[in-house]
N, C-alpha and C. Protein backbone atom coordinates (compact mmCIF):
# COMPACT_ATOMS: atom_id res chain seq x y z
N UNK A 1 212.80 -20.61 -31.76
CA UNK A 1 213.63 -19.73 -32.55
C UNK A 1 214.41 -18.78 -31.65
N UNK A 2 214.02 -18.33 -30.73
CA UNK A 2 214.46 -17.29 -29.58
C UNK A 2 215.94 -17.74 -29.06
N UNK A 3 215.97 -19.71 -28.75
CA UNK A 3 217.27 -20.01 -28.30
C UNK A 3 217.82 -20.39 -29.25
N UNK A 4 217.33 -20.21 -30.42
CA UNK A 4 218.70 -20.78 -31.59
C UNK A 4 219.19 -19.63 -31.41
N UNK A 5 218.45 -18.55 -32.05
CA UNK A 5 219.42 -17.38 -32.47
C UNK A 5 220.19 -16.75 -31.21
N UNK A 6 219.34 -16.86 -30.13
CA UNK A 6 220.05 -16.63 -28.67
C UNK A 6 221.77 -16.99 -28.79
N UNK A 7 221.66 -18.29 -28.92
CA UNK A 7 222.89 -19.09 -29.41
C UNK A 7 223.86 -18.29 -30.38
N UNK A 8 222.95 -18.67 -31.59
CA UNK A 8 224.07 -17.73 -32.40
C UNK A 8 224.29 -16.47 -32.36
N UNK A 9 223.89 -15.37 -31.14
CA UNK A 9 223.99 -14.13 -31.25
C UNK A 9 225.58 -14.02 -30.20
N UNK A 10 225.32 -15.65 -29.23
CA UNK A 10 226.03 -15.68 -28.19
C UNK A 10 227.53 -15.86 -28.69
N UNK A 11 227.40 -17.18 -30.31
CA UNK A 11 228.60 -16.88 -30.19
C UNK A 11 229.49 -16.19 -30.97
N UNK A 12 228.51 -15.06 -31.96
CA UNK A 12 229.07 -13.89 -32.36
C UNK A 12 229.34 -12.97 -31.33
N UNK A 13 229.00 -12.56 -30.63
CA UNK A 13 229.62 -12.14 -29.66
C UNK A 13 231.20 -12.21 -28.98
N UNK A 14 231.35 -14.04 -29.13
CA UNK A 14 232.22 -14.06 -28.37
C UNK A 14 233.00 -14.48 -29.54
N UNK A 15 232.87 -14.02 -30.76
CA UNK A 15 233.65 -14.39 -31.96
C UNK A 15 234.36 -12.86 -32.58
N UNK A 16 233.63 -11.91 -31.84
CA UNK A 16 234.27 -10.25 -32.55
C UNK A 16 235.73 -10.57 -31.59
N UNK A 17 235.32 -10.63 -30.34
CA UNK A 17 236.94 -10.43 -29.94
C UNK A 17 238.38 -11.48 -30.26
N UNK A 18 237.82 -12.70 -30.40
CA UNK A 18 238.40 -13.70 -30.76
C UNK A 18 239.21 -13.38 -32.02
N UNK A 19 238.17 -13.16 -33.13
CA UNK A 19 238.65 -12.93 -34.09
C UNK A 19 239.80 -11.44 -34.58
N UNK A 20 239.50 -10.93 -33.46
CA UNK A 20 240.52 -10.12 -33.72
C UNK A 20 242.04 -9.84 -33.19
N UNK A 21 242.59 -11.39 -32.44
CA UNK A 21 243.56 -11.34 -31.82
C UNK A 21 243.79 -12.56 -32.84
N UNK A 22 242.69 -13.51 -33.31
CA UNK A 22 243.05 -15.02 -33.95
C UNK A 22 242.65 -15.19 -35.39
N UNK A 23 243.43 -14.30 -36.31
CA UNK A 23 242.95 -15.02 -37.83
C UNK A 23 243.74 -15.74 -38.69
N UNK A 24 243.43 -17.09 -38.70
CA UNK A 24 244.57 -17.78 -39.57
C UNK A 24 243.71 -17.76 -40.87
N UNK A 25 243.11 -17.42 -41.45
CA UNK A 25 242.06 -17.39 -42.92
C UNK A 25 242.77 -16.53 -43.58
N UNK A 26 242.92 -16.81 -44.76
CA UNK A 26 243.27 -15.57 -45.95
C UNK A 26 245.14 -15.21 -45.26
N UNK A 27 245.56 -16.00 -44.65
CA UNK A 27 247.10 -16.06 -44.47
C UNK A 27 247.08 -15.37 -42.89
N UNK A 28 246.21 -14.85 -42.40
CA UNK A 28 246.44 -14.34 -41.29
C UNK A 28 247.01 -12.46 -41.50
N UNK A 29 246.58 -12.24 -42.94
CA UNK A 29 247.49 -10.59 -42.93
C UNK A 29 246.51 -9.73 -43.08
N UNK A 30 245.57 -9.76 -42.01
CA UNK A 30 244.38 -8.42 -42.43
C UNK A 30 244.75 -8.19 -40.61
N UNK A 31 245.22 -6.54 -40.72
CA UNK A 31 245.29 -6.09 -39.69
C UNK A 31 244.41 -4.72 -39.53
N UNK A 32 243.26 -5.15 -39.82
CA UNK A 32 242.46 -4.06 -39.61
C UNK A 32 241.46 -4.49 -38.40
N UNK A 33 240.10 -3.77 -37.57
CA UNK A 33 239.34 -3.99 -36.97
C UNK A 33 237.95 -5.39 -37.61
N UNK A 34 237.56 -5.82 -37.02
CA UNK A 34 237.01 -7.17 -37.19
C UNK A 34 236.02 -6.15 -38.26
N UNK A 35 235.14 -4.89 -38.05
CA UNK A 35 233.57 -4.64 -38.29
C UNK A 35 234.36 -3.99 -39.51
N UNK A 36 235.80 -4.03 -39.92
CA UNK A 36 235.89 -3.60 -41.38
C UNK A 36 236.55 -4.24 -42.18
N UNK A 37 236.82 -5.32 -41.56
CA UNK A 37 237.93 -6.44 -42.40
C UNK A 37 237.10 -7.33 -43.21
N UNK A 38 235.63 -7.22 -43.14
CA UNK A 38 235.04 -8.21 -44.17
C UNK A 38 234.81 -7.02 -45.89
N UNK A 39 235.40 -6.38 -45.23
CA UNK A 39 234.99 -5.30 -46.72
C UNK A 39 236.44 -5.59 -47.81
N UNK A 40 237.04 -6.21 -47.08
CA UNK A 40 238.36 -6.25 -47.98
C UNK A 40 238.43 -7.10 -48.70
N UNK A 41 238.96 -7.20 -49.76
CA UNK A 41 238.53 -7.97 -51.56
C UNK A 41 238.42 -9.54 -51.00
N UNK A 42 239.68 -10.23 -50.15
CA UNK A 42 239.76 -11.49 -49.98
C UNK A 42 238.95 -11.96 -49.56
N UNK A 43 238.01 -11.27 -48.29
CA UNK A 43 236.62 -11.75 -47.32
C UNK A 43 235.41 -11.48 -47.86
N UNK A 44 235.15 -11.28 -49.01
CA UNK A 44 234.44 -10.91 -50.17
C UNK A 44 233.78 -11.68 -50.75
N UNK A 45 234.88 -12.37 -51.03
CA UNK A 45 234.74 -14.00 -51.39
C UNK A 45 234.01 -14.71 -50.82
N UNK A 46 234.37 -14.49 -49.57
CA UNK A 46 234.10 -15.37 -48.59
C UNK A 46 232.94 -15.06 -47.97
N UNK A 47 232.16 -14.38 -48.55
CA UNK A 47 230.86 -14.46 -47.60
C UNK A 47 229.64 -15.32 -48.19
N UNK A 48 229.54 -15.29 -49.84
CA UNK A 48 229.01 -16.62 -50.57
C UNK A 48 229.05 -17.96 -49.83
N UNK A 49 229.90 -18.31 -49.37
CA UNK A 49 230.48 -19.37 -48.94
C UNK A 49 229.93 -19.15 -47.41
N UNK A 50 229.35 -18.26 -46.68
CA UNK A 50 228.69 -18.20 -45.39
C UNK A 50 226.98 -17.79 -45.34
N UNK A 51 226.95 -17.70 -46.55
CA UNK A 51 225.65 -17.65 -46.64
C UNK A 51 224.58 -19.28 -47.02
N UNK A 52 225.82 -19.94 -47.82
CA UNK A 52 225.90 -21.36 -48.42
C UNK A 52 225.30 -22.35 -47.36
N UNK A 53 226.74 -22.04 -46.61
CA UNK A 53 226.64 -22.68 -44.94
C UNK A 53 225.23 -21.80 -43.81
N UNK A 54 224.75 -21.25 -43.64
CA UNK A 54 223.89 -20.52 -43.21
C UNK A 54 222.06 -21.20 -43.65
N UNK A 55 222.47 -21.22 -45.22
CA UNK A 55 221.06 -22.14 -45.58
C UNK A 55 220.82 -23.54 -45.53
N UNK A 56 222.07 -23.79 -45.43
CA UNK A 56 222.40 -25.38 -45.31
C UNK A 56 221.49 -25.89 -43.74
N UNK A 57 222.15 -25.33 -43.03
CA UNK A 57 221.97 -25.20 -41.65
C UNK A 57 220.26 -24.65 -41.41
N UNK A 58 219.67 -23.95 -41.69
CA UNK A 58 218.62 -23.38 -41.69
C UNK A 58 217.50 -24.10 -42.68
N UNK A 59 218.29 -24.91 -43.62
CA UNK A 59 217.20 -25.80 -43.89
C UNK A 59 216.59 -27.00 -43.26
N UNK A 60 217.22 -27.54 -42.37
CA UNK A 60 216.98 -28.56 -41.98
C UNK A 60 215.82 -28.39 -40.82
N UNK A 61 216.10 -26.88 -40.13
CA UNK A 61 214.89 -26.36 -39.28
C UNK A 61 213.31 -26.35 -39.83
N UNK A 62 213.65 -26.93 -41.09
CA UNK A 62 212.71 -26.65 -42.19
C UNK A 62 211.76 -27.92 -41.50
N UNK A 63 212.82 -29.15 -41.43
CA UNK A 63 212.04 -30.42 -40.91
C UNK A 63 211.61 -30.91 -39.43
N UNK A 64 211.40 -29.39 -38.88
CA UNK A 64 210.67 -29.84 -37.15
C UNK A 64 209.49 -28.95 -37.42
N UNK A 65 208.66 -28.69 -38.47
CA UNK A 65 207.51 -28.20 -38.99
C UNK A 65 206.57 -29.15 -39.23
N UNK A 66 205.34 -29.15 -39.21
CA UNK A 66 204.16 -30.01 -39.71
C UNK A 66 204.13 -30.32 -41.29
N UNK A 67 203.66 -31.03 -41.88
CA UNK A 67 203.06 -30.04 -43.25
C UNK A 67 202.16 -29.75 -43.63
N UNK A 68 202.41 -28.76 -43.97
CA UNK A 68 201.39 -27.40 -43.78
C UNK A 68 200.24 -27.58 -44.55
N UNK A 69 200.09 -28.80 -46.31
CA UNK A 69 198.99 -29.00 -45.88
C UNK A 69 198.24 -30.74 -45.41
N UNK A 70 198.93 -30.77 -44.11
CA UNK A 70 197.85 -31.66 -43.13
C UNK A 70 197.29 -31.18 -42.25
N UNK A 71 197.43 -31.56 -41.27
CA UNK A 71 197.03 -31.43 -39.88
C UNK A 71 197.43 -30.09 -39.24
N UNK A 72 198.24 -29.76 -39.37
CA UNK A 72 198.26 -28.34 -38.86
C UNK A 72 198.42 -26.78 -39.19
N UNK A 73 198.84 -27.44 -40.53
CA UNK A 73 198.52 -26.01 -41.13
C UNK A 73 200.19 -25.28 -41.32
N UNK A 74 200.02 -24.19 -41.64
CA UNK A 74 201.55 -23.63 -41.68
C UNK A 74 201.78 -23.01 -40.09
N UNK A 75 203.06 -23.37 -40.00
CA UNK A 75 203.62 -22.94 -39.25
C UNK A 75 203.58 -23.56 -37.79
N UNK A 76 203.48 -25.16 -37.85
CA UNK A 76 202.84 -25.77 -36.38
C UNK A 76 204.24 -26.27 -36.49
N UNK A 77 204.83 -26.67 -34.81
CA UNK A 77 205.79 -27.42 -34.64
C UNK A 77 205.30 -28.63 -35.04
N UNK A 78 206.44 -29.88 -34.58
CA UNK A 78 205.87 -31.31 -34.98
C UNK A 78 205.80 -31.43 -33.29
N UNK A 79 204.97 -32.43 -32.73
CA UNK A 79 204.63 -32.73 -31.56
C UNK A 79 205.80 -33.03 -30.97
N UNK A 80 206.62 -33.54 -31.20
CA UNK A 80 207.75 -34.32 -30.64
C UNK A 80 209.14 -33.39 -30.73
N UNK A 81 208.74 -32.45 -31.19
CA UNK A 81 209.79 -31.49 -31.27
C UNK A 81 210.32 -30.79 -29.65
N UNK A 82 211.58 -30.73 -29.11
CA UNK A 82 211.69 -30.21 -27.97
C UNK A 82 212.47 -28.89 -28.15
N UNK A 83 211.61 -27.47 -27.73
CA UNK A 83 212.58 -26.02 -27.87
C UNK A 83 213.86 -26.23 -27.35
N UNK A 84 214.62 -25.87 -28.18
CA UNK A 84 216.03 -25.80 -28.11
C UNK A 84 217.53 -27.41 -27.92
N UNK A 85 216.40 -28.13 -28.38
CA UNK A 85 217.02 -29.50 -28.57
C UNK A 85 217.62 -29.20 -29.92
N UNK A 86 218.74 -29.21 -30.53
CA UNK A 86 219.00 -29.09 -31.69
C UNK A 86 220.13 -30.34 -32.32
N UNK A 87 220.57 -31.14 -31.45
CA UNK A 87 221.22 -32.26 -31.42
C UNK A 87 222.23 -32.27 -31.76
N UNK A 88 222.80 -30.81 -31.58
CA UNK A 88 224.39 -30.51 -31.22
C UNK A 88 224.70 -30.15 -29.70
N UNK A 89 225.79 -30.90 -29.48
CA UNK A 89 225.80 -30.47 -28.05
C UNK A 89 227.58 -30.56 -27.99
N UNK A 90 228.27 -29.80 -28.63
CA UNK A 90 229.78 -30.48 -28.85
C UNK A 90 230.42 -30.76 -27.23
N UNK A 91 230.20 -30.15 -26.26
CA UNK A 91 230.27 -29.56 -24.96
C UNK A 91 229.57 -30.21 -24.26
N UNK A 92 228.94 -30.93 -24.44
CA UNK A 92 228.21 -31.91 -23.66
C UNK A 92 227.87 -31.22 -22.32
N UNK A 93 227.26 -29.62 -22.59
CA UNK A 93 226.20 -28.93 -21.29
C UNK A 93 224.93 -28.96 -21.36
N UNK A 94 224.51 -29.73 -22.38
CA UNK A 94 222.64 -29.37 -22.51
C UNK A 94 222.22 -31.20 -21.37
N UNK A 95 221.27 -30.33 -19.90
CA UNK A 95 221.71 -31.54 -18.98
C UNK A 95 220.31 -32.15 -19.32
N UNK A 96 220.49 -33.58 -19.29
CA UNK A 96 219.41 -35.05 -19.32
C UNK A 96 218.32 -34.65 -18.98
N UNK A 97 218.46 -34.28 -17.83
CA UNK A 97 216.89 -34.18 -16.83
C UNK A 97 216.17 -33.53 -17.68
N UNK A 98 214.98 -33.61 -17.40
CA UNK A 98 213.68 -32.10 -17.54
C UNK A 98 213.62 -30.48 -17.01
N UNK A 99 213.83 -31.13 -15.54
CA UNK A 99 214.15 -29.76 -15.04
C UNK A 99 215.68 -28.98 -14.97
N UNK A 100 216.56 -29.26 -15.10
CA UNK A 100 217.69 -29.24 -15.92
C UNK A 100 217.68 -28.54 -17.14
N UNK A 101 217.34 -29.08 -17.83
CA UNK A 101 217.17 -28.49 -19.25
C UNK A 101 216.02 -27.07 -18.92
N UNK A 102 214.83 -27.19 -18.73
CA UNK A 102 214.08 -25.67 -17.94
C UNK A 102 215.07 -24.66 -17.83
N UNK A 103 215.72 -24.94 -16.72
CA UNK A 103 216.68 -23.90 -15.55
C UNK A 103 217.76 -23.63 -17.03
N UNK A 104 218.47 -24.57 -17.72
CA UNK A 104 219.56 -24.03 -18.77
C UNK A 104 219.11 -23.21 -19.67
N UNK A 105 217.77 -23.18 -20.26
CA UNK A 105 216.91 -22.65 -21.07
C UNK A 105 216.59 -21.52 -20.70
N UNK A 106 215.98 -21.18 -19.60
CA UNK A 106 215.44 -20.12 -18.87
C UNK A 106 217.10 -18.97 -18.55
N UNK A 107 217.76 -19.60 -17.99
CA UNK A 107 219.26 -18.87 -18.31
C UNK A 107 219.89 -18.47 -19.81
N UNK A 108 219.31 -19.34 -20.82
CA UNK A 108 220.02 -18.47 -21.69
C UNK A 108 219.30 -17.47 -22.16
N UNK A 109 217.98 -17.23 -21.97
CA UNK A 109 217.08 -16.43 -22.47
C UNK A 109 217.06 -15.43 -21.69
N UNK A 110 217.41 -15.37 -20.36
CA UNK A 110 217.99 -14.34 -19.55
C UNK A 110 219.53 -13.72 -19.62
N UNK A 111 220.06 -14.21 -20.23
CA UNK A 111 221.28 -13.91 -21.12
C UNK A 111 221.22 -12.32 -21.89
């Protein structure tokens, strides 16, 4: 859990500044600061629709769990599960090896 959200903290981060030089959504005419432009009627809307996508996504984390009642009880990974394998890689940086993957892991958590 540490490098998902790691992830997604990483690329909110690099989504406040982005987004405030790049909005083509809602016509591109909200010229206010990013941390107050979701308060405005049109992005309003639009957060239903990110919460939608949010559980969508978060359910499926649902299926690298045991069940809870077999063998391990609540809250066990599945054996075969690898931290921070998530089987997106659009970027093709998450590297093959073993130790590879360690050293990328260990860097983002030092992040």
């Amino acid at each position: 859990a540490e490098i998902k959200h790691g992830r997604v903290a990483m690329l909110g981060a690099f989504g406040f500044p982005v987004a405030e030089h790049f909005h083509p959504l809602f016509g591109g005419n909200i010229d206010v600061p990013s941390y107050v432009a979701y308060q405005q009627t049109p992005l309003q809307t639009f957060w239903p629709v990110v919460l939608l996508y949010v559980g969508i996504v978060e359910i499926f984390s649902v299926f690298t769990f045991e069940n809870p009642f077999g063998k391990g009880g609540f809250w066990t990974l599945k054996d075969d599960r690898v931290p921070g394998d998530f089987g997106w890689d659009p970027m093709d940086m998450y590297p093959t090896d073993p130790a590879g993957r360690v050293e990328m892991q260990t860097k983002e958590l030092n992040n």
